[in-house]
Protein backbone atom coordinates (compact mmCIF):
# COMPACT_ATOMS: atom_id res chain seq x y z
CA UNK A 1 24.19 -6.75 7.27
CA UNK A 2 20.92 -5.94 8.12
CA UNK A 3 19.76 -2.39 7.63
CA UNK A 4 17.87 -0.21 9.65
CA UNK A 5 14.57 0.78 8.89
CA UNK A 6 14.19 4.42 9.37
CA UNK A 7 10.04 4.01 9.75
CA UNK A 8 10.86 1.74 12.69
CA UNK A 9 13.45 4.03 14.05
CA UNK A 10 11.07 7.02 13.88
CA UNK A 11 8.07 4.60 15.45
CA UNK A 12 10.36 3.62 18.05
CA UNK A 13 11.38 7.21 19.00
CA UNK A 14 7.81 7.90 18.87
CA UNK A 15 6.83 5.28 21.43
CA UNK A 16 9.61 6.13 23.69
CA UNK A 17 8.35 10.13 23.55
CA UNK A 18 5.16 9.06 24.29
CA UNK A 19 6.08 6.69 27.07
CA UNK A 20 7.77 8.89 28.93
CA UNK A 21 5.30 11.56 28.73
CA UNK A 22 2.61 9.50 29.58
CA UNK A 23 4.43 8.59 32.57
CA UNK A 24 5.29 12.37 33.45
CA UNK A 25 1.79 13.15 32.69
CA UNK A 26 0.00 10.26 34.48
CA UNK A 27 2.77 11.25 37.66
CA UNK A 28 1.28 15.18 37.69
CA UNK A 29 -1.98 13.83 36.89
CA UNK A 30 -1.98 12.18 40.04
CA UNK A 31 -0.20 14.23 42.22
CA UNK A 32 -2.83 17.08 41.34
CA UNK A 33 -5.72 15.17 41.90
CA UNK A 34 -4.99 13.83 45.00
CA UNK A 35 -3.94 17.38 46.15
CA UNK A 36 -7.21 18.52 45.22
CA UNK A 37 -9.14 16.11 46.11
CA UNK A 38 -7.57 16.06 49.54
CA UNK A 39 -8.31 19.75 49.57
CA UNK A 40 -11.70 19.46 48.64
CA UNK A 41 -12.85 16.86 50.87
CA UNK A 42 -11.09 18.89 53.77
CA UNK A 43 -13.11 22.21 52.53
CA UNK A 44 -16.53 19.68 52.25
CA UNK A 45 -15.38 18.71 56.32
CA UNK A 46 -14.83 22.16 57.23
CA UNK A 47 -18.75 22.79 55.61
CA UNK A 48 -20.00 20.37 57.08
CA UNK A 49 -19.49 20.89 60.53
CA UNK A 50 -20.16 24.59 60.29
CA UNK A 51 -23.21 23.42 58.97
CA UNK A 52 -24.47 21.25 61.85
CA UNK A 53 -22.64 23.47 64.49
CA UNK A 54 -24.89 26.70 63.32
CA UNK A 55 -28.12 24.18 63.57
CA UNK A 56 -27.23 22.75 66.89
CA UNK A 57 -26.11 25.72 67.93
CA UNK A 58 -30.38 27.26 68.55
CA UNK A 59 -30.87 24.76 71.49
CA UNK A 60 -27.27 23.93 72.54
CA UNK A 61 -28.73 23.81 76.00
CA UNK A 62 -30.01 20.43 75.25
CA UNK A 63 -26.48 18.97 74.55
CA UNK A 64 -25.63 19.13 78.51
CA UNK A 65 -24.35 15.70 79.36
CA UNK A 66 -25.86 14.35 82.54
CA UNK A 67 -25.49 10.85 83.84
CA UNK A 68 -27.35 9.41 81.21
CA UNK A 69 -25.59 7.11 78.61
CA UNK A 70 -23.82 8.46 75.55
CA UNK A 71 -26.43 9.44 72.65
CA UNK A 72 -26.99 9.13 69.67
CA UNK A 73 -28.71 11.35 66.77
CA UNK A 74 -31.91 8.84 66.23
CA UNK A 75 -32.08 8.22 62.21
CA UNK A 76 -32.54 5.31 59.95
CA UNK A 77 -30.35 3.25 58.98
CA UNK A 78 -27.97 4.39 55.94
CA UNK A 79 -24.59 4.65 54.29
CA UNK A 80 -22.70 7.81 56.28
CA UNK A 81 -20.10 9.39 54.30
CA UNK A 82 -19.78 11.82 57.02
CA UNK A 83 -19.98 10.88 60.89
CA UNK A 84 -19.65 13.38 63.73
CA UNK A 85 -19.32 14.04 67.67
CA UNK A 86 -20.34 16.27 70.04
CA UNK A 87 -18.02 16.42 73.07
CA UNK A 88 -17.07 17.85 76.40
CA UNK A 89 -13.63 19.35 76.68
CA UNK A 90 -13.35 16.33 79.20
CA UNK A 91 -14.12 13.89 75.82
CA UNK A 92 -17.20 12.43 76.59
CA UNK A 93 -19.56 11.82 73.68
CA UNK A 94 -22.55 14.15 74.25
CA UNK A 95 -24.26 12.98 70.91
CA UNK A 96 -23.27 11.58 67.35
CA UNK A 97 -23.95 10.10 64.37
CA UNK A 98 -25.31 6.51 64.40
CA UNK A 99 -22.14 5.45 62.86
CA UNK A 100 -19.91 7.73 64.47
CA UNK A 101 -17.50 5.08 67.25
CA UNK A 102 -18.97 5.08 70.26
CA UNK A 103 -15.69 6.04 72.13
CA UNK A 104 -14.25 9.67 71.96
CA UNK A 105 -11.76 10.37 69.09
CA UNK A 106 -8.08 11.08 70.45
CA UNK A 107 -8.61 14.72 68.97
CA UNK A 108 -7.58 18.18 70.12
CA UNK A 109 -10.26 20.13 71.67
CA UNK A 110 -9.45 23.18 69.48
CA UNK A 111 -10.73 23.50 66.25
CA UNK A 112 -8.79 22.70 63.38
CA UNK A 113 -8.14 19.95 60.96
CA UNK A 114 -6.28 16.60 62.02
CA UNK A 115 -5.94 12.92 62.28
CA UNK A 116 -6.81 10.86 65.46
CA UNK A 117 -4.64 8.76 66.97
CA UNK A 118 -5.33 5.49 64.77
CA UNK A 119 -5.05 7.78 61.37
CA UNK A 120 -8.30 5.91 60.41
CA UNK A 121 -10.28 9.03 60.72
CA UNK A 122 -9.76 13.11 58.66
CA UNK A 123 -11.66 15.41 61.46
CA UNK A 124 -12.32 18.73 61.22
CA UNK A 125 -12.89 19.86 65.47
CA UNK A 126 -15.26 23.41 66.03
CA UNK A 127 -15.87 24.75 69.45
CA UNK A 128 -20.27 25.02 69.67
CA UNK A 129 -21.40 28.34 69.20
CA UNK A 130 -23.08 29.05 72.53
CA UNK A 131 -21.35 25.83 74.41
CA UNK A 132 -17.90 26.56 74.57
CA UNK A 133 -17.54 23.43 76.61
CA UNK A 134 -18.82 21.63 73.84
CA UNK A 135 -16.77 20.54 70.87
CA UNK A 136 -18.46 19.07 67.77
CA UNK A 137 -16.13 16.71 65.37
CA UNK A 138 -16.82 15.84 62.00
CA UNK A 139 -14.63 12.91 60.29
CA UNK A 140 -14.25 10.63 57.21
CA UNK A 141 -12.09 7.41 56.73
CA UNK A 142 -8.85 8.01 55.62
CA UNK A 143 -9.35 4.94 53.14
CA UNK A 144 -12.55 6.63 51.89
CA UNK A 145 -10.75 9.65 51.30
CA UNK A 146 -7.66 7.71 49.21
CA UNK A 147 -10.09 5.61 47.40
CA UNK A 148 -11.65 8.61 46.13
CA UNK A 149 -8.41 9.91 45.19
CA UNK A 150 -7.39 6.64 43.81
CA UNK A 151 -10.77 6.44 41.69
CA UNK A 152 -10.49 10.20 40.19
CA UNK A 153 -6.77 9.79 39.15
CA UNK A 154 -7.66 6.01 37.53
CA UNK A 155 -10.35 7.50 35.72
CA UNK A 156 -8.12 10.49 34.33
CA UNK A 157 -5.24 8.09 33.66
CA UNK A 158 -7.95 5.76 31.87
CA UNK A 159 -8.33 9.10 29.81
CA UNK A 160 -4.91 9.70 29.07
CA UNK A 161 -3.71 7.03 27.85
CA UNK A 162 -6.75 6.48 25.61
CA UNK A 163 -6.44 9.65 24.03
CA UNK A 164 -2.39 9.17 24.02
CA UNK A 165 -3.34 5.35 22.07
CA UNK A 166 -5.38 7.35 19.93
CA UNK A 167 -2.57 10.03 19.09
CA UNK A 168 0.18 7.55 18.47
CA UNK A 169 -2.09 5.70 16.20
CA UNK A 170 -3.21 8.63 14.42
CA UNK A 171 1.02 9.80 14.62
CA UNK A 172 1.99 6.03 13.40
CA UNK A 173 -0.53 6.72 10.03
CA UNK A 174 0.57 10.00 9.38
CA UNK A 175 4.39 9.03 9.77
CA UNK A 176 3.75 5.97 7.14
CA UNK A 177 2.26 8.46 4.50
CA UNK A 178 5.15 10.89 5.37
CA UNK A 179 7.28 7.86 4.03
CA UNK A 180 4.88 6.96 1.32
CA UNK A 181 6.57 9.31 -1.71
CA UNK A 182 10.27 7.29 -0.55
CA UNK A 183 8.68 4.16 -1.22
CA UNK A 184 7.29 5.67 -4.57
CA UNK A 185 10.98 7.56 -5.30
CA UNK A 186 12.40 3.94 -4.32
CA UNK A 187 10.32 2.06 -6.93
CA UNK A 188 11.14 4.36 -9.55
CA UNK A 189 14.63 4.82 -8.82
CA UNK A 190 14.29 0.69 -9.27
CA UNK A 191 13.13 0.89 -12.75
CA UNK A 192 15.18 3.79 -13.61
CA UNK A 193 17.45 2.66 -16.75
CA UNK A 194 20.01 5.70 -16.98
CA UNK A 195 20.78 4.77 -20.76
CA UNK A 196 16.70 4.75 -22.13
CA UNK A 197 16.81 7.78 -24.18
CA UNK A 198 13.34 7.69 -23.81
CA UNK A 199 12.70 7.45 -19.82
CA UNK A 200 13.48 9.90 -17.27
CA UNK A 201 13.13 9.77 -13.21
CA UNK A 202 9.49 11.52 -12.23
CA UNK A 203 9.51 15.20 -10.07
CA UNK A 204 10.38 14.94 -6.70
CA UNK A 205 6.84 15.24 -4.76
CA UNK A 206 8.50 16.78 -1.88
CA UNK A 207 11.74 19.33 -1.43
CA UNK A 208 13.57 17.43 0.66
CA UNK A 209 13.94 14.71 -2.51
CA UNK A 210 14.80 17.14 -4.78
CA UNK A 211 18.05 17.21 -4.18
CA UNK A 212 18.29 13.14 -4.24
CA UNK A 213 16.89 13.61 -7.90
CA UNK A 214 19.38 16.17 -9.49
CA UNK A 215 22.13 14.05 -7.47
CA UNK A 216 20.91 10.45 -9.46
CA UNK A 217 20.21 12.65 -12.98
CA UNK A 218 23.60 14.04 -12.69
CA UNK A 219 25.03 10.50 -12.18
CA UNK A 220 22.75 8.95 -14.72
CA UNK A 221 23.92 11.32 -17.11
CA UNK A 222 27.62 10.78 -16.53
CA UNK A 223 27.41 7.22 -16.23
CA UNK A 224 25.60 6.99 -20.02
CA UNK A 225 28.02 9.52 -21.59
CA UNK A 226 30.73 7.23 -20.30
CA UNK A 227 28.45 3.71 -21.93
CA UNK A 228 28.04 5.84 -25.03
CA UNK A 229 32.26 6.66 -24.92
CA UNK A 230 32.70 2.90 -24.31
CA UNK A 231 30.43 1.96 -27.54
CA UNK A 232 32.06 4.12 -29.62
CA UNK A 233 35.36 3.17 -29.32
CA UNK A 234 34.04 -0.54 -28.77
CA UNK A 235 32.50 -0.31 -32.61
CA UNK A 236 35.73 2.29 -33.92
CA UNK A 237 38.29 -0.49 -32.48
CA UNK A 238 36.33 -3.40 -34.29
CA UNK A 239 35.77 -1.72 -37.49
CA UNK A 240 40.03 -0.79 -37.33
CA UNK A 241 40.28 -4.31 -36.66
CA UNK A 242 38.26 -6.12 -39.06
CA UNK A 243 39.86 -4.89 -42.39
CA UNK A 244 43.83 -5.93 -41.07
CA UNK A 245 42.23 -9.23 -39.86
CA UNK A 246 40.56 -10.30 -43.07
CA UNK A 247 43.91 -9.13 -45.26
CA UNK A 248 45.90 -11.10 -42.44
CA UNK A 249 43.63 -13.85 -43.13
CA UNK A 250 44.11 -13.49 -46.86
CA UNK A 251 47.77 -13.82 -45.96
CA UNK A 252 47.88 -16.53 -43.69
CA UNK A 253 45.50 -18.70 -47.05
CA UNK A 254 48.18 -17.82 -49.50
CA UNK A 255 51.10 -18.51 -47.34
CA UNK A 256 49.62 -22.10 -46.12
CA UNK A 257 49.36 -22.77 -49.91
CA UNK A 258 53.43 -22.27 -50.68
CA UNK A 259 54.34 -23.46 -47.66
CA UNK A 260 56.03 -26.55 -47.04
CA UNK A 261 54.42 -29.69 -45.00
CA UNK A 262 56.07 -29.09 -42.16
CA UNK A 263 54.63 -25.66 -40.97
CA UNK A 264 50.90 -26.22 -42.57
CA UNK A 265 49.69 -26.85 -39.46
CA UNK A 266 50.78 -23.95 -37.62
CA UNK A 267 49.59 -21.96 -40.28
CA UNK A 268 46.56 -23.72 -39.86
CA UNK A 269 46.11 -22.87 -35.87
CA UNK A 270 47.55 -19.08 -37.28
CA UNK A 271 44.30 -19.01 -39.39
CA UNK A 272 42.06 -20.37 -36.97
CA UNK A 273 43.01 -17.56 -34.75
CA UNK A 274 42.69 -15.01 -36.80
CA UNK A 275 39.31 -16.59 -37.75
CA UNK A 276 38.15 -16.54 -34.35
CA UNK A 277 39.50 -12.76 -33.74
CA UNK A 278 37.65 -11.67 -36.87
CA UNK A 279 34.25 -12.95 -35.62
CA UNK A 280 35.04 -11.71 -32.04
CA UNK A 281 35.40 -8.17 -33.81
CA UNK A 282 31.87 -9.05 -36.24
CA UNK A 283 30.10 -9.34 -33.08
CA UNK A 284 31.40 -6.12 -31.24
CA UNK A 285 30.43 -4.54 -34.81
CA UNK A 286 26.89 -6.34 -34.51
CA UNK A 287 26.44 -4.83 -30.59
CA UNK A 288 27.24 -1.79 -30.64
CA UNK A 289 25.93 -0.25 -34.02
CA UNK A 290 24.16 2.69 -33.86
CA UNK A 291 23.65 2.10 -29.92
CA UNK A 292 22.73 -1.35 -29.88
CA UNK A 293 19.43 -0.97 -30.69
CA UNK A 294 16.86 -3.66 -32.23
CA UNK A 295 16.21 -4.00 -35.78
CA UNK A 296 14.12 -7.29 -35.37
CA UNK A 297 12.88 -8.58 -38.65
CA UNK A 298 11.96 -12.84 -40.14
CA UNK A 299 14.60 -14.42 -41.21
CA UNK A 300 15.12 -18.34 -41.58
CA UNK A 301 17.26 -19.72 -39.67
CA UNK A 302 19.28 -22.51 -42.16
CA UNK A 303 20.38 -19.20 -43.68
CA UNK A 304 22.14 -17.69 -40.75
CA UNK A 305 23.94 -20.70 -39.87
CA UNK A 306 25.15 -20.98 -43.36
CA UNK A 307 26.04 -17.71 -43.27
CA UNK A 308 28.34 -17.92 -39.82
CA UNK A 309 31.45 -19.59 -41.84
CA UNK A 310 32.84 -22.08 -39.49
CA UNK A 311 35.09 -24.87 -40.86
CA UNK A 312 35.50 -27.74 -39.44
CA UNK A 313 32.41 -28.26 -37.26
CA UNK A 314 29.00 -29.73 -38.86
CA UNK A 315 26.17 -27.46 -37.51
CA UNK A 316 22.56 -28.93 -38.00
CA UNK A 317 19.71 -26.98 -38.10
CA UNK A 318 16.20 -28.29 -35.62
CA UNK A 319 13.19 -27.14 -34.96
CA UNK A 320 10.79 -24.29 -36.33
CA UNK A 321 12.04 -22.83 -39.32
CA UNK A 322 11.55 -18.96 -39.20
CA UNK A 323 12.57 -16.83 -36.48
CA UNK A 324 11.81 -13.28 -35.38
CA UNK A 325 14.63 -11.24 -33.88
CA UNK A 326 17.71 -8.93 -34.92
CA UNK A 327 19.39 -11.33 -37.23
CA UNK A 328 23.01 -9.37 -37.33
CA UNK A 329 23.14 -9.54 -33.14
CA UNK A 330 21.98 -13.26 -32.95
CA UNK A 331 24.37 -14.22 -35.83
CA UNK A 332 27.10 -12.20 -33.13
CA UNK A 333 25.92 -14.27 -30.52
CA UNK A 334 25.80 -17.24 -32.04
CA UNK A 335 29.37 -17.18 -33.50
CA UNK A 336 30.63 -16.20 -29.72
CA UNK A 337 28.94 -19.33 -28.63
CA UNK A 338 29.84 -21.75 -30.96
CA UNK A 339 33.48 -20.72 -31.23
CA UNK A 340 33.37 -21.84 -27.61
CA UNK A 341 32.16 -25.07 -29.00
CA UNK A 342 34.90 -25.50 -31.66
CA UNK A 343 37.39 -24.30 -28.70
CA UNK A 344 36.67 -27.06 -26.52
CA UNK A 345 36.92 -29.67 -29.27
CA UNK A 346 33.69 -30.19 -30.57
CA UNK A 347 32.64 -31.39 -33.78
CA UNK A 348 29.02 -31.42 -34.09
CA UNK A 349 26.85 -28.64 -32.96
CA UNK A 350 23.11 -28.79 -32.79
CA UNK A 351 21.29 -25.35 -33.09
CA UNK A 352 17.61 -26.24 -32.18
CA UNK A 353 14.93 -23.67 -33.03
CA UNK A 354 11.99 -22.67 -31.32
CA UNK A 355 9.06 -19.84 -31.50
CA UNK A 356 6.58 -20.49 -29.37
CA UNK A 357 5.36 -19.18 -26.76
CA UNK A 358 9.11 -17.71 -26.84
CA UNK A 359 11.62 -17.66 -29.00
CA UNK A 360 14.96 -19.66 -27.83
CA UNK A 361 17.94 -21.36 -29.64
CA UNK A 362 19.41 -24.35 -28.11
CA UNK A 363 23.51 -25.07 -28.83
CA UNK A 364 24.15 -28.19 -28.32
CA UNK A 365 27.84 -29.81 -28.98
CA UNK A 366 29.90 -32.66 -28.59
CA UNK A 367 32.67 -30.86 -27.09
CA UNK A 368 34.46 -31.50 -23.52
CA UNK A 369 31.45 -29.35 -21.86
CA UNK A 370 31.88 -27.52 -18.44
CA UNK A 371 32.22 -28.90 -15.16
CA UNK A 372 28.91 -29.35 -13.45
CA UNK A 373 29.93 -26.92 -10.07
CA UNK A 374 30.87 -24.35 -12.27
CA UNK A 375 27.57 -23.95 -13.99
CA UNK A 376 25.94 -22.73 -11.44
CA UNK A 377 28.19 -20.38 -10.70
CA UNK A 378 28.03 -19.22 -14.21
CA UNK A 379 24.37 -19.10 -14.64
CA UNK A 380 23.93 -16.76 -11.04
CA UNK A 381 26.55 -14.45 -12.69
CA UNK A 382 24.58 -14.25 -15.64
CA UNK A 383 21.48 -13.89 -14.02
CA UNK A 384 23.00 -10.98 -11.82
CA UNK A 385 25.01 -9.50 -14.82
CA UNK A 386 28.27 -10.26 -13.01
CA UNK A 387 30.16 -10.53 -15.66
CA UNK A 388 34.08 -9.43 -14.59
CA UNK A 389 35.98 -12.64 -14.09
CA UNK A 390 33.01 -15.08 -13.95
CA UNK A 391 32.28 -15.61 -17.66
CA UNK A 392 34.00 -14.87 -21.03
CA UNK A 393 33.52 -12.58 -23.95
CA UNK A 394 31.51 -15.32 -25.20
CA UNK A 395 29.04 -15.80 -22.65
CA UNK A 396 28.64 -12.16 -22.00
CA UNK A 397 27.97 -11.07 -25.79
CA UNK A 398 25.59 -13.78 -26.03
CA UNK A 399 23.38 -12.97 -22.88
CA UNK A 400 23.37 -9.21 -24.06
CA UNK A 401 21.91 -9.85 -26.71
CA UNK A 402 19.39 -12.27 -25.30
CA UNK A 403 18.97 -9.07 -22.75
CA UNK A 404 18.37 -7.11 -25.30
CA UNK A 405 15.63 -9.37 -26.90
CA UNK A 406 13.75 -9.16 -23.86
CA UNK A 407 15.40 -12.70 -22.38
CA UNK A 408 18.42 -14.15 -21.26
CA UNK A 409 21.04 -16.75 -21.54
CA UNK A 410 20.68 -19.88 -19.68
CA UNK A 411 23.38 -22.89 -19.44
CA UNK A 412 22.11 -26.41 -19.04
CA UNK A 413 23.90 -29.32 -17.67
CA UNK A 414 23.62 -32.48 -20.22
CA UNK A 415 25.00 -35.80 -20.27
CA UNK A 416 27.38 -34.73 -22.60
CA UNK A 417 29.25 -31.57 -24.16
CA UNK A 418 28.20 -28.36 -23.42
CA UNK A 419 24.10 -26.78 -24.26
CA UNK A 420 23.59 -23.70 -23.81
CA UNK A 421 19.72 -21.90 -24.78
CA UNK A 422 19.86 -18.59 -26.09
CA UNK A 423 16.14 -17.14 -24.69
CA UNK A 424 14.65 -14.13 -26.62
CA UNK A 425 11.47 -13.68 -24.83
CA UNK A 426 7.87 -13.42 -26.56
CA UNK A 427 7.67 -11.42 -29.71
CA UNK A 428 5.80 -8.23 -27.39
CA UNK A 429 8.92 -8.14 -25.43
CA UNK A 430 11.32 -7.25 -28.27
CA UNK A 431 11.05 -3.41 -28.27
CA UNK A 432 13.57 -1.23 -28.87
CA UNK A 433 15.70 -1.26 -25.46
CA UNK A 434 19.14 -0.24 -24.93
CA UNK A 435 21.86 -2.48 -24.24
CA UNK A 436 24.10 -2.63 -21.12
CA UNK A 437 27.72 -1.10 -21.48
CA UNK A 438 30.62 -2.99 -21.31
């Protein structure tokens, strides 16, 4: 299952805030402007015709419509924002603007603020001082008038949403260094080995991961007094062990000795179990001493395998010599892994010996080897450290102590028998690191 990211739950939230009040805003935003610009361009008509009716007003005499044709205000041409009438109360055009229509508006003769009849035209209407008959109408295109509207709100909605870009951006940065110290708390809580005597989780940069700290300390703590209980009775069991096993051994010699032909060999299998129990319990002994810690030293290699003690199998020494690592936990290891050779019927086992440019130790037998499908299932659970119910005792002594070494434990697939490479990593990688519990 996928999981959520909380960064792009918080972004999204974000967005969606900002949508919506970009929307609200950009709504009032436009509502207000168009009120006032509505308002304004009204007030600027009312001015206006104030304006020309106190001008017209010293020789309204000259405004008395006679038989002549409809007039109109002589200028050059240019672009009229404003165009106005003069009329009779009758509606005949006594004189207007050169771009004024040259038909009477469908207005009201009293003054005030309308529409005429088409809607194309905003007119404010003023009775003449000193004509009363005489009523002078000042208008602008409705479209003018929305286009203005339409231009002031664009340009403020332009604005808006500029600056709101700008704020989720700068919202979008601040939110991903908010996160930043998670990331860094992540990474560390990564690396965090709880039984490292020598390693502890950093502060908590902020308060609110404070208490995620103490919760993982307290846990790491419990968890490696429980690894530390484990090891100890691990290494008390195997020490109680390994004294009645090598007297039951002693036994089991003296016994096959006076015994007659016909039970030798059961005795024999008896002391081949026993044999195998006893270097089960070496190797616990070997892993968990004093914490499983490293004790790497040069040792050569002919004299460990001489010094394992199996009968029955020929094991040939290849390869380099001399070989740096903890000699007591690779001779555990090594007697894990080739009593699984002697288990599965081999004779001849092959330990081949390299040291550069990392240590490793090839087993080889001539055993019945492991089915090819099931070593890859064995390898991913030692690569994961799955151990429970995918590998052995064996297998998982042998790739702790490869872990421990700084590599791992791999398992080939030859043409025959069973190889397994025991990696222990270059010589700068075999510090002093504690082992995983059991």
């Amino acid at each position: 299952m996928k999981l959520t990211s909380l960064q792009n739950r918080l972004s999204r939230s974000l967005l969606a805030g900002w949508l919506v009040w970009s929307l609200a805003i950009l709504g009032s935003l436009w509502w207000v402007i168009d009120h006032e610009i509505e308002e304004l361009l009204d007030e600027t008509l009312v001015e206006s015709a104030e304006i020309i009716a106190g001008l017209l007003a010293y020789d309204a005499a000259a405004l008395r419509l006679d038989d002549s044709d409809t007039r109109a205000l002589p200028a050059a041409e240019h672009s009229e924002r404003l165009i106005w009438q003069i009329t009779n109360l009758a509606g005949r055009i006594a004189l207007r603007s050169h771009r004024a229509p040259d038909t009477p508006l469908a207005l009201p003769t009293t003054s005030g603020l309308s529409y005429d009849a088409s809607h194309r035209w905003r007119v404010f209407s003023l009775r003449l001082p000193g004509a009363p008959d005489l009523v002078l109408h000042v208008g602008q295109e409705t479209a003018e008038r929305e286009e203005a509207a339409v231009e002031a709100a664009r340009y403020a909605a332009a604005t808006a949403l500029c600056i709101g870009i700008l704020v989720m951006l700068w919202t979008r940065l601040r939110l991903r260094r908010e996160l930043a110290p998670l990331d860094a708390f992540s990474a560390a809580i990564r690396d965090y080995d709880p039984l490292a005597r020598d390693y502890r989780l950093p502060p908590a940069s902020h308060a609110e991961l404070q208490p995620v700290r103490d919760a993982i300390e307290g846990l790491a703590t419990r968890l490696a007094q429980r690894v530390e209980n484990e090891r100890a009775f691990s290494a008390h069991a195997a020490h109680a062990l390994r004294t009645p096993l090598a007297g039951l051994d002693a036994q089991l010699a003296v016994a096959q000795r006076e015994a007659p032909a016909i039970i030798q060999p059961r005795l024999a299998q008896a002391r081949q179990a026993a044999g195998r129990l006893q270097r089960v319990v070496t190797a616990l002994l070997a892993l968990f001493r004093s914490g499983s810690d490293l004790h790497p030293q040069r040792f050569r290699m002919s004299d460990l395998a001489a010094s394992l003690g199996f009968s029955g199998l020929q094991l040939q020494v290849e390869g380099a010599e001399w070989l740096d690592g903890d000699p007591d936990l690779i001779a555990a290891a090594l007697m894990n892994l080739i009593d699984n050779s002697a288990r599965h019927h081999a004779t001849i086992v092959r330990l081949h010996v390299a040291d550069s440019p990392e240590a490793a130790i090839t087993i080889a037998d001539d055993g019945s080897g492991i089915e090819p499908g099931h070593i890859s299932r064995l390898n991913e659970a030692l690569s994961t450290r799955d151990y429970a119910g995918h590998t052995g005792l064996g297998l998982m002594l042998a790739d702790m102590v490869a872990r421990i070494h700084g590599g791992r434990l791999e398992i080939l697939t030859p043409d025959a028998g069973c190889t397994v490479t025991l990696h222990l990593g270059p010589p700068a990688n075999r510090a002093p690191v504690p082992a995983a519990g059991l």
